[in-house]
N, C-alpha and C. Protein backbone atom coordinates (compact mmCIF):
# COMPACT_ATOMS: atom_id res chain seq x y z
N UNK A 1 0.84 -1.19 0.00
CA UNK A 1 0.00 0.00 0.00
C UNK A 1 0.87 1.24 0.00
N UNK A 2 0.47 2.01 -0.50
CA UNK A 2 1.27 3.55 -1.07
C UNK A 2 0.76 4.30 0.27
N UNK A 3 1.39 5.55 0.52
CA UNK A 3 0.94 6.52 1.41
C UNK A 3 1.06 7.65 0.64
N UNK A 4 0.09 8.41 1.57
CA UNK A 4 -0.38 9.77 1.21
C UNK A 4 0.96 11.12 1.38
N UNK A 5 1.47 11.38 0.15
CA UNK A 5 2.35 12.65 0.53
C UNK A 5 2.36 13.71 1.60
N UNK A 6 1.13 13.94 1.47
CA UNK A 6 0.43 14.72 2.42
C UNK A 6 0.38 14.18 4.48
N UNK A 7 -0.24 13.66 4.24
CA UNK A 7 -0.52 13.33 5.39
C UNK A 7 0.10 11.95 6.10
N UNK A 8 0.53 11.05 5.27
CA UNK A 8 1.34 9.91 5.31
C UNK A 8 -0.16 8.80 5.53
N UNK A 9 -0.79 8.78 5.28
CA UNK A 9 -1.77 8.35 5.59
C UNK A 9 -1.96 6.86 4.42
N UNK A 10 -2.21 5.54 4.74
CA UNK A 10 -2.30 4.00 3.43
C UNK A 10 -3.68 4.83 2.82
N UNK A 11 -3.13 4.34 1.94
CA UNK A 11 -4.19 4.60 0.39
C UNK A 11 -3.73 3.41 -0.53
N UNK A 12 -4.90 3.48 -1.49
CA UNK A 12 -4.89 2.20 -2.74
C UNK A 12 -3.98 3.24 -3.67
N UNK A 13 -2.90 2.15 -4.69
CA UNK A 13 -2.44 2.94 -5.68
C UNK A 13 -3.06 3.34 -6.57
N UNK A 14 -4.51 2.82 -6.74
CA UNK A 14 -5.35 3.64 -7.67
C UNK A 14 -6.43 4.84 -7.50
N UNK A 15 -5.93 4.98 -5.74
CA UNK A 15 -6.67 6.70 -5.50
C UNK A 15 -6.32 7.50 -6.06
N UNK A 16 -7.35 8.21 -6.40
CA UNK A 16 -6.96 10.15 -6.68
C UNK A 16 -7.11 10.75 -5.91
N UNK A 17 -8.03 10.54 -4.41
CA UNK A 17 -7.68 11.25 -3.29
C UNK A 17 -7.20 10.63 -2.42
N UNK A 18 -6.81 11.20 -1.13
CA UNK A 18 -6.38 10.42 -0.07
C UNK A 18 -7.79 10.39 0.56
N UNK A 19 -8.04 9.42 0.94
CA UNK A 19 -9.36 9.22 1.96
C UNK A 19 -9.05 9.99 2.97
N UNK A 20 -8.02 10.55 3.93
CA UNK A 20 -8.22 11.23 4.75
C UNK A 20 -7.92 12.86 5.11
N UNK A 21 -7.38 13.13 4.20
CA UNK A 21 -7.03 14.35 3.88
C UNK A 21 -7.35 15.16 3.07
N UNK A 22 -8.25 14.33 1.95
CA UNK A 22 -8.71 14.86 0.72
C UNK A 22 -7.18 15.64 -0.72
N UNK A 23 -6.31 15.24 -0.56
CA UNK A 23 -5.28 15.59 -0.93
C UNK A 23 -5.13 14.68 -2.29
N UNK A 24 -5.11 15.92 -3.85
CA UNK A 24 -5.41 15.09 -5.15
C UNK A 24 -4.09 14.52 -4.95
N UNK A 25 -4.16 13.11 -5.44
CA UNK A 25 -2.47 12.46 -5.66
C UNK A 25 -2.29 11.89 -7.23
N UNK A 26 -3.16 12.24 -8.26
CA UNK A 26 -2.57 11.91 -9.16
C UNK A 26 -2.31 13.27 -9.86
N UNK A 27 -1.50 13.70 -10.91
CA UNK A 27 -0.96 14.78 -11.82
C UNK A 27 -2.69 14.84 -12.51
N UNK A 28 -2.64 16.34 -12.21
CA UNK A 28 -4.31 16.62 -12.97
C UNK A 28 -2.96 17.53 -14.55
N UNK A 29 -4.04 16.71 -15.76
CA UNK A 29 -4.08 17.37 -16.69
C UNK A 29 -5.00 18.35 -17.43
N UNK A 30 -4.28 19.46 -18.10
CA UNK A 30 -5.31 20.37 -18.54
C UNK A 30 -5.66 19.77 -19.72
N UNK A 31 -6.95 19.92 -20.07
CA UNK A 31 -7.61 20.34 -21.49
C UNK A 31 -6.86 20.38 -22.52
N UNK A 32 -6.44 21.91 -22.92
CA UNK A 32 -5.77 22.42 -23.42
C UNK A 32 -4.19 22.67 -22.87
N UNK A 33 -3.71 22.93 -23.99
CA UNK A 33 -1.88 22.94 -24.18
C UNK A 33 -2.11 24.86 -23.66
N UNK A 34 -1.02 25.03 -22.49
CA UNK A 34 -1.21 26.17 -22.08
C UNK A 34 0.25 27.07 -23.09
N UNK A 35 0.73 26.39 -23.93
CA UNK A 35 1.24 27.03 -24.10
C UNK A 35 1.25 28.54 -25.61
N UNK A 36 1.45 28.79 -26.53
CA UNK A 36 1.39 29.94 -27.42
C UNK A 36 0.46 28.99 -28.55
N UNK A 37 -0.99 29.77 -28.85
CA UNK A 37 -1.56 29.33 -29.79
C UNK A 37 -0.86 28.66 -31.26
N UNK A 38 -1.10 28.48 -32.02
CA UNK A 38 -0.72 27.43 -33.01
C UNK A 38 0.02 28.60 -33.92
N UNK A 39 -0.95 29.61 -34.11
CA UNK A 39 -0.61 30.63 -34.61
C UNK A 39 0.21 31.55 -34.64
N UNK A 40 1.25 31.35 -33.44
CA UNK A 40 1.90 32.14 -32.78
C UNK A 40 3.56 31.58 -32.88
N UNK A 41 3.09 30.23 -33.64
CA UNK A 41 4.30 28.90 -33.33
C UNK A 41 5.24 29.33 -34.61
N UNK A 42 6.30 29.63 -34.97
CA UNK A 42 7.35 29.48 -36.14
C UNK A 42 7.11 28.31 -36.84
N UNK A 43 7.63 27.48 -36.41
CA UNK A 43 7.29 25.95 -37.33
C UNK A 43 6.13 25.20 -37.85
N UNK A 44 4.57 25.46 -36.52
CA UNK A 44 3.61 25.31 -37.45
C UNK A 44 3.12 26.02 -38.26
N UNK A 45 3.94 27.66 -38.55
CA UNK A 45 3.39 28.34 -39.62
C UNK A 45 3.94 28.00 -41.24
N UNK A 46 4.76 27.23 -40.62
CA UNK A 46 6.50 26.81 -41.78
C UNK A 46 5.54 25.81 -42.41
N UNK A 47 5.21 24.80 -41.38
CA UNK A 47 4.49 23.51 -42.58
C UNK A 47 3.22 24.02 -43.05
N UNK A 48 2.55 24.67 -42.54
CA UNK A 48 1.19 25.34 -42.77
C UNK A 48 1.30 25.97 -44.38
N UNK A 49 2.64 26.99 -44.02
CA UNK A 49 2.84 27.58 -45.46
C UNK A 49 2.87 26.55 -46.85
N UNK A 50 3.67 25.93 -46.63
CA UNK A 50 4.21 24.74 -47.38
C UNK A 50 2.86 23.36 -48.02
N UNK A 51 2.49 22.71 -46.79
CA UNK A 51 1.13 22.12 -47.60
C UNK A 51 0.01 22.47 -47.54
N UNK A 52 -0.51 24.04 -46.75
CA UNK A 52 -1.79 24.07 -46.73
C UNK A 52 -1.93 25.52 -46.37
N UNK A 53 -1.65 26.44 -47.43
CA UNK A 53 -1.07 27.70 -47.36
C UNK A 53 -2.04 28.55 -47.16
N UNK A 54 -3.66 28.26 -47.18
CA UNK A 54 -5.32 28.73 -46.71
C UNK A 54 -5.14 28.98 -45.16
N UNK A 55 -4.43 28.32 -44.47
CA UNK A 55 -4.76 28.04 -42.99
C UNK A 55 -3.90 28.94 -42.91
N UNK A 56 -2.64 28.60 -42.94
CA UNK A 56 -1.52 29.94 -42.89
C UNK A 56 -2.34 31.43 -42.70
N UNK A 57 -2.46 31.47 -43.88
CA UNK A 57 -3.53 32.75 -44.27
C UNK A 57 -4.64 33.02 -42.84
N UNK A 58 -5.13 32.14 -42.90
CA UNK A 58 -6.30 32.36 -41.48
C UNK A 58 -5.63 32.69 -40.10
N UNK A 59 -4.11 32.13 -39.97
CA UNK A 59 -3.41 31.82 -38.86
C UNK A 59 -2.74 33.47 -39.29
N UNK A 60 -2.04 33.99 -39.90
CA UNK A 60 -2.31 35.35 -40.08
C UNK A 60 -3.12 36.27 -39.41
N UNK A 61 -4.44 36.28 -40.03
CA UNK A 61 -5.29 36.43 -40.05
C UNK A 61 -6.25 36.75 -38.14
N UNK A 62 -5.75 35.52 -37.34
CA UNK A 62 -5.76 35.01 -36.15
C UNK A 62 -4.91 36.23 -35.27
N UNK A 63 -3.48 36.25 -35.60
CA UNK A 63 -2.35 37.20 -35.07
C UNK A 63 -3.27 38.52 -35.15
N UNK A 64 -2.78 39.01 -33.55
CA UNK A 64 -3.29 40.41 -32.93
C UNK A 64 -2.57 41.44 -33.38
N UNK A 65 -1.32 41.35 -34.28
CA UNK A 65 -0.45 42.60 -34.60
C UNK A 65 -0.13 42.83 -36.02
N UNK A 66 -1.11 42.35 -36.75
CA UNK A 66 -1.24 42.81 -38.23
C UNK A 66 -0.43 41.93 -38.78
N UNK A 67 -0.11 42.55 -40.19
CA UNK A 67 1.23 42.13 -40.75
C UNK A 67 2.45 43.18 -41.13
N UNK A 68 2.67 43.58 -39.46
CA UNK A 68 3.93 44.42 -39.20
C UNK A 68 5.26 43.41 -38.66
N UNK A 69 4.86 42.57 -38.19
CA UNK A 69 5.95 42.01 -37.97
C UNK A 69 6.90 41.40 -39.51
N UNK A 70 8.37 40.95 -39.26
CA UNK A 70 8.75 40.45 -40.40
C UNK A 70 8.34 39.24 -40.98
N UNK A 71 8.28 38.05 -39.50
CA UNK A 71 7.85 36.75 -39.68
C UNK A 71 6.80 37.10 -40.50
N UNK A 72 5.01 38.13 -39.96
CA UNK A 72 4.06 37.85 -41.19
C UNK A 72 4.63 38.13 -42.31
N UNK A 73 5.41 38.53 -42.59
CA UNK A 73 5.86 39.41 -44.14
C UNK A 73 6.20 38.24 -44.90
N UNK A 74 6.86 37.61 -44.00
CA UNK A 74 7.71 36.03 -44.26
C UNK A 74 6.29 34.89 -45.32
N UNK A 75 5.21 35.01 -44.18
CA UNK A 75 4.61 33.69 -44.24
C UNK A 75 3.31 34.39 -45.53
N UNK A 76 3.34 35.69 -45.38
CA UNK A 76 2.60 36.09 -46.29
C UNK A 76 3.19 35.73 -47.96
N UNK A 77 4.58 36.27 -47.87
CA UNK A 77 5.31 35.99 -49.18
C UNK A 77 5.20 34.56 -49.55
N UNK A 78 5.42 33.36 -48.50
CA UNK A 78 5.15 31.94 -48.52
C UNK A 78 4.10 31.59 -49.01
N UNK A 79 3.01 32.33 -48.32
CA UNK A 79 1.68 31.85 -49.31
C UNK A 79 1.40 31.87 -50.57
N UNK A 80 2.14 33.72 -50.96
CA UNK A 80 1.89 33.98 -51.87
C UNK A 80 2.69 33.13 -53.10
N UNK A 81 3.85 32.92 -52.72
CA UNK A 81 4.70 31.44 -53.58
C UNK A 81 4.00 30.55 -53.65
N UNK A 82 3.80 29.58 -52.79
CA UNK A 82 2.94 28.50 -52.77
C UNK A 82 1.67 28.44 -53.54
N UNK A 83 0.56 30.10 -53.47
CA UNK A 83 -0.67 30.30 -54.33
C UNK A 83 0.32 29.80 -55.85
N UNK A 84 1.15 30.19 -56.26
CA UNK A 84 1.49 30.25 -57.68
C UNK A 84 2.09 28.73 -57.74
N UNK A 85 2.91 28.45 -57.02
CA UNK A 85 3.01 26.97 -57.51
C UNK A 85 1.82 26.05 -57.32
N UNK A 86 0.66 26.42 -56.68
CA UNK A 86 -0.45 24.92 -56.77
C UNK A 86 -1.33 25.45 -58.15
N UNK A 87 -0.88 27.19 -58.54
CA UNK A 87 -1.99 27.13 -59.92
C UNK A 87 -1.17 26.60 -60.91
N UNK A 88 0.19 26.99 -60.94
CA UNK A 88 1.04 26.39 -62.20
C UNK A 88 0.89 24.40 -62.22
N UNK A 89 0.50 23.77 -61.21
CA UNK A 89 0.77 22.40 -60.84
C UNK A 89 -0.58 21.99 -61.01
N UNK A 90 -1.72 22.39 -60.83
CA UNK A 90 -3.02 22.60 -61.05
C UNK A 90 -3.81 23.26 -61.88
């Protein structure tokens, strides 16, 4: 039998509380990824540009600071490459 961090108290290894302390003992996970929206990410804008250059655009689009930064300038020009190679390929 495992004990309680908390209180030192026997518990089953498959509690999430301690029966006597009320103390959570397993790792609570969030929902969501707390970390910088998708949109915000360098590399998922990189593959975004590359096979699916609409979302890019929306993920743009998403960003709170226009397209003043260089990166948008970047992923904008990316799209705009990419628009011309899927009409020349299509």
């Amino acid at each position: 039998m495992a004990r309680c961090p908390s209180c030192g108290a026997h518990r089953d290894a498959s509690d999430d509380f301690c029966p006597v302390c009320g103390e959570t003992l397993t790792e609570v996970h969030l929902s969501e990824d707390t970390g910088e929206p998708w949109y915000e990410r360098p590399g998922t804008m990189l593959l975004l540009v590359l096979l699916f250059w609409p979302a890019a655009l929306y993920g743009i689009y998403r960003r709170s600071d226009g397209p003043h930064r260089p990166s948008t300038r970047s992923v904008l020009g990316g799209c705009l490459l990419m628009a011309l190679v899927w009409t020349v390929l299509f």
